[in-house]
Structure formats: structure tokens, C-alpha cells
Protein backbone atom coordinates (compact mmCIF):
# COMPACT_ATOMS: atom_id res chain seq x y z
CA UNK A 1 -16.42 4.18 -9.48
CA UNK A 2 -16.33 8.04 -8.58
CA UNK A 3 -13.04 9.47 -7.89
CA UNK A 4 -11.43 11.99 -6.31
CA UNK A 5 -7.87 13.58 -6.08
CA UNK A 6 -5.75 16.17 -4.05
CA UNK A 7 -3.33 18.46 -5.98
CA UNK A 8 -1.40 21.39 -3.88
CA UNK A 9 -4.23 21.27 -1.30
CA UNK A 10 -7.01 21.58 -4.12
CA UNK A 11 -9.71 18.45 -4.09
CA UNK A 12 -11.25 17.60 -7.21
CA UNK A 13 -13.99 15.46 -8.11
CA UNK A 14 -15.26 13.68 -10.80
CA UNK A 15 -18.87 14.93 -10.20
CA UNK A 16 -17.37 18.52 -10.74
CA UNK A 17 -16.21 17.75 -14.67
CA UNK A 18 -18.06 20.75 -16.54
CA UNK A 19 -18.98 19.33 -20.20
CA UNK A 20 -16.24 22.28 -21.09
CA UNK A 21 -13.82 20.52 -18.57
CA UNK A 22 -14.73 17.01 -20.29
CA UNK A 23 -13.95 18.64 -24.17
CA UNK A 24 -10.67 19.57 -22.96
CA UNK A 25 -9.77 16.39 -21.60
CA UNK A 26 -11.25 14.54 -25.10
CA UNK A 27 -9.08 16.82 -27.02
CA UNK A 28 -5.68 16.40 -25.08
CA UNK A 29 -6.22 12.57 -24.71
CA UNK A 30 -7.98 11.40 -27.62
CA UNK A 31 -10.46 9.42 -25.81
CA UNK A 32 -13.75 10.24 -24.77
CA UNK A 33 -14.49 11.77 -21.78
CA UNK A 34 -16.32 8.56 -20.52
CA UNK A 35 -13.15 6.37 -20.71
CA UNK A 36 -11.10 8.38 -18.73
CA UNK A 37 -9.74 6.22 -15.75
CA UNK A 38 -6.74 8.45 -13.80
CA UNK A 39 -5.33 5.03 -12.40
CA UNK A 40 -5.25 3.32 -15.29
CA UNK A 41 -3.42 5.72 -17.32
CA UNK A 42 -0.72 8.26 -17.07
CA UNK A 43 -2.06 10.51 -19.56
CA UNK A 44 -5.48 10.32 -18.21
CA UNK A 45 -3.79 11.70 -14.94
CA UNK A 46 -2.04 14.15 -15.93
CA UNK A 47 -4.33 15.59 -18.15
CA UNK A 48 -7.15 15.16 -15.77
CA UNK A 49 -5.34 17.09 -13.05
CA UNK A 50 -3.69 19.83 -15.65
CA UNK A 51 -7.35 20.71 -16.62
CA UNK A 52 -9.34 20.86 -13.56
CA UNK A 53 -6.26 22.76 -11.91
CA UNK A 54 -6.28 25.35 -14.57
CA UNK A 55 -9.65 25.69 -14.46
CA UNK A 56 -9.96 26.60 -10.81
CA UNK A 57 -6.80 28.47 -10.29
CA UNK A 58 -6.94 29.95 -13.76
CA UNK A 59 -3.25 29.18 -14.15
CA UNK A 60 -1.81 28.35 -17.69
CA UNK A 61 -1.97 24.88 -18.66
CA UNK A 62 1.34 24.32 -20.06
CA UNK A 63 2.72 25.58 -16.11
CA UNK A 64 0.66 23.14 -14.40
CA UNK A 65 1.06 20.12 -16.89
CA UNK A 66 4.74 20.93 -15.48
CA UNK A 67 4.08 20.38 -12.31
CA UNK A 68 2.03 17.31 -12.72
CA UNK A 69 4.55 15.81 -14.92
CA UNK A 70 6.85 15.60 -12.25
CA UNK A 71 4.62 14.28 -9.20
CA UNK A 72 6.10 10.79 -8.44
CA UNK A 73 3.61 7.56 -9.01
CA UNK A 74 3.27 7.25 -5.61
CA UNK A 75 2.74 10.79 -4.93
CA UNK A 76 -0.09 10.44 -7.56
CA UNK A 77 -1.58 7.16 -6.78
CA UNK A 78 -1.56 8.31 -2.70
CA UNK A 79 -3.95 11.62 -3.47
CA UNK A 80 -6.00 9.63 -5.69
CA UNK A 81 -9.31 8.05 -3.86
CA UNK A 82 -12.49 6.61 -4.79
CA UNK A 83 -15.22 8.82 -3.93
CA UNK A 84 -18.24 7.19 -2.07
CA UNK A 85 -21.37 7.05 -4.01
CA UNK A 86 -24.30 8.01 -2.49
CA UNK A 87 -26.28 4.96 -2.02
CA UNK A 88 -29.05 4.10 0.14
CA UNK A 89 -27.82 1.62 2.68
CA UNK A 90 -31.70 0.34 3.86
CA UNK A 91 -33.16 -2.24 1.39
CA UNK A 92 -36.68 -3.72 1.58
CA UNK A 93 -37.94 -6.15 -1.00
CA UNK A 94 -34.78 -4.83 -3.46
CA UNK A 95 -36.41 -1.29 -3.09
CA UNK A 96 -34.45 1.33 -1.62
């Protein structure tokens, strides 16, 4: 499911993951880019938010990987959301 999550009033999206953004995020985790689940892993999280952060604000990495790494799990888990997909919500013979 589609995510999103709210970092010093910033809202990012998993829809907004450049292929550049999702590199980054292969290279600092290990994984690929299609594995990465923020509430499954700390990691994930962390690296997710350092790299769409820096991104945007074009502030270093290694200052904003601070700042992550010192959010509480609750402070994390509470300004993470799913996102809603955009579905049609009218059916008719299984056809949208």
C-alpha cells in the first residue's frame, strides 16, 4: 500500500520517488527500491526520509540523517500514513 510521511512540516509520498531518489535509497540500504517498507524497517525509514528531505530542501544528507536518527518510534510511526489509492469505488459486472 502507498504511503506517505510528514517530516518538519514537509509531506512526502511514495508516488514522488524519482528513479534518482530510488538509486539512492538501493545504495544506502542494500535492498531494492521495491522492498522498501518504512514500517517495517528502521533503516528503510530513516533512509527513506534522509533522501527525499535532502532532495527537496537540498540540505546535506549526513545533517538530516541526524535529525532523523533521533525522531522517537512514535514520533515516526505517528507521521507515517497510508496513502489512499485511487480506486474507482462504482463496480458493474467486475468492471470499473
Amino acid at each position: 500500500m502507498p504511503w506517505r510521511m510528514t517530516f518538519e512540516n514537509n509531506i512526502y509520498r511514495e508516488a514522488e520517488l524519482t528513479i534518482g531518489m530510488a538509486e539512492r535509497i538501493e545504495e544506502m540500504t542494500g535492498e531494492s527500491w521495491a522492498h522498501i517498507a518504512p514500517l517495517r524497517s528502521a533503516k528503510h525509514a530513516s533512509v527513506l526520509l534522509t533522501v527525499m528531505h535532502s532532495t527537496r530542501t537540498g540540505e546535506p544528507e549526513d545533517a538530516v540523517m541526524a535529525r532523523v536518527k533521533n525522531l522517537t518510534v512514535d514520533e515516526f510511526i505517528t507521521n507515517v500514513e497510508p496513502e489512499k489509492e485511487d480506486l474507482p469505488t462504482l463496480y458493474t459486472d467486475g468492471n470499473p
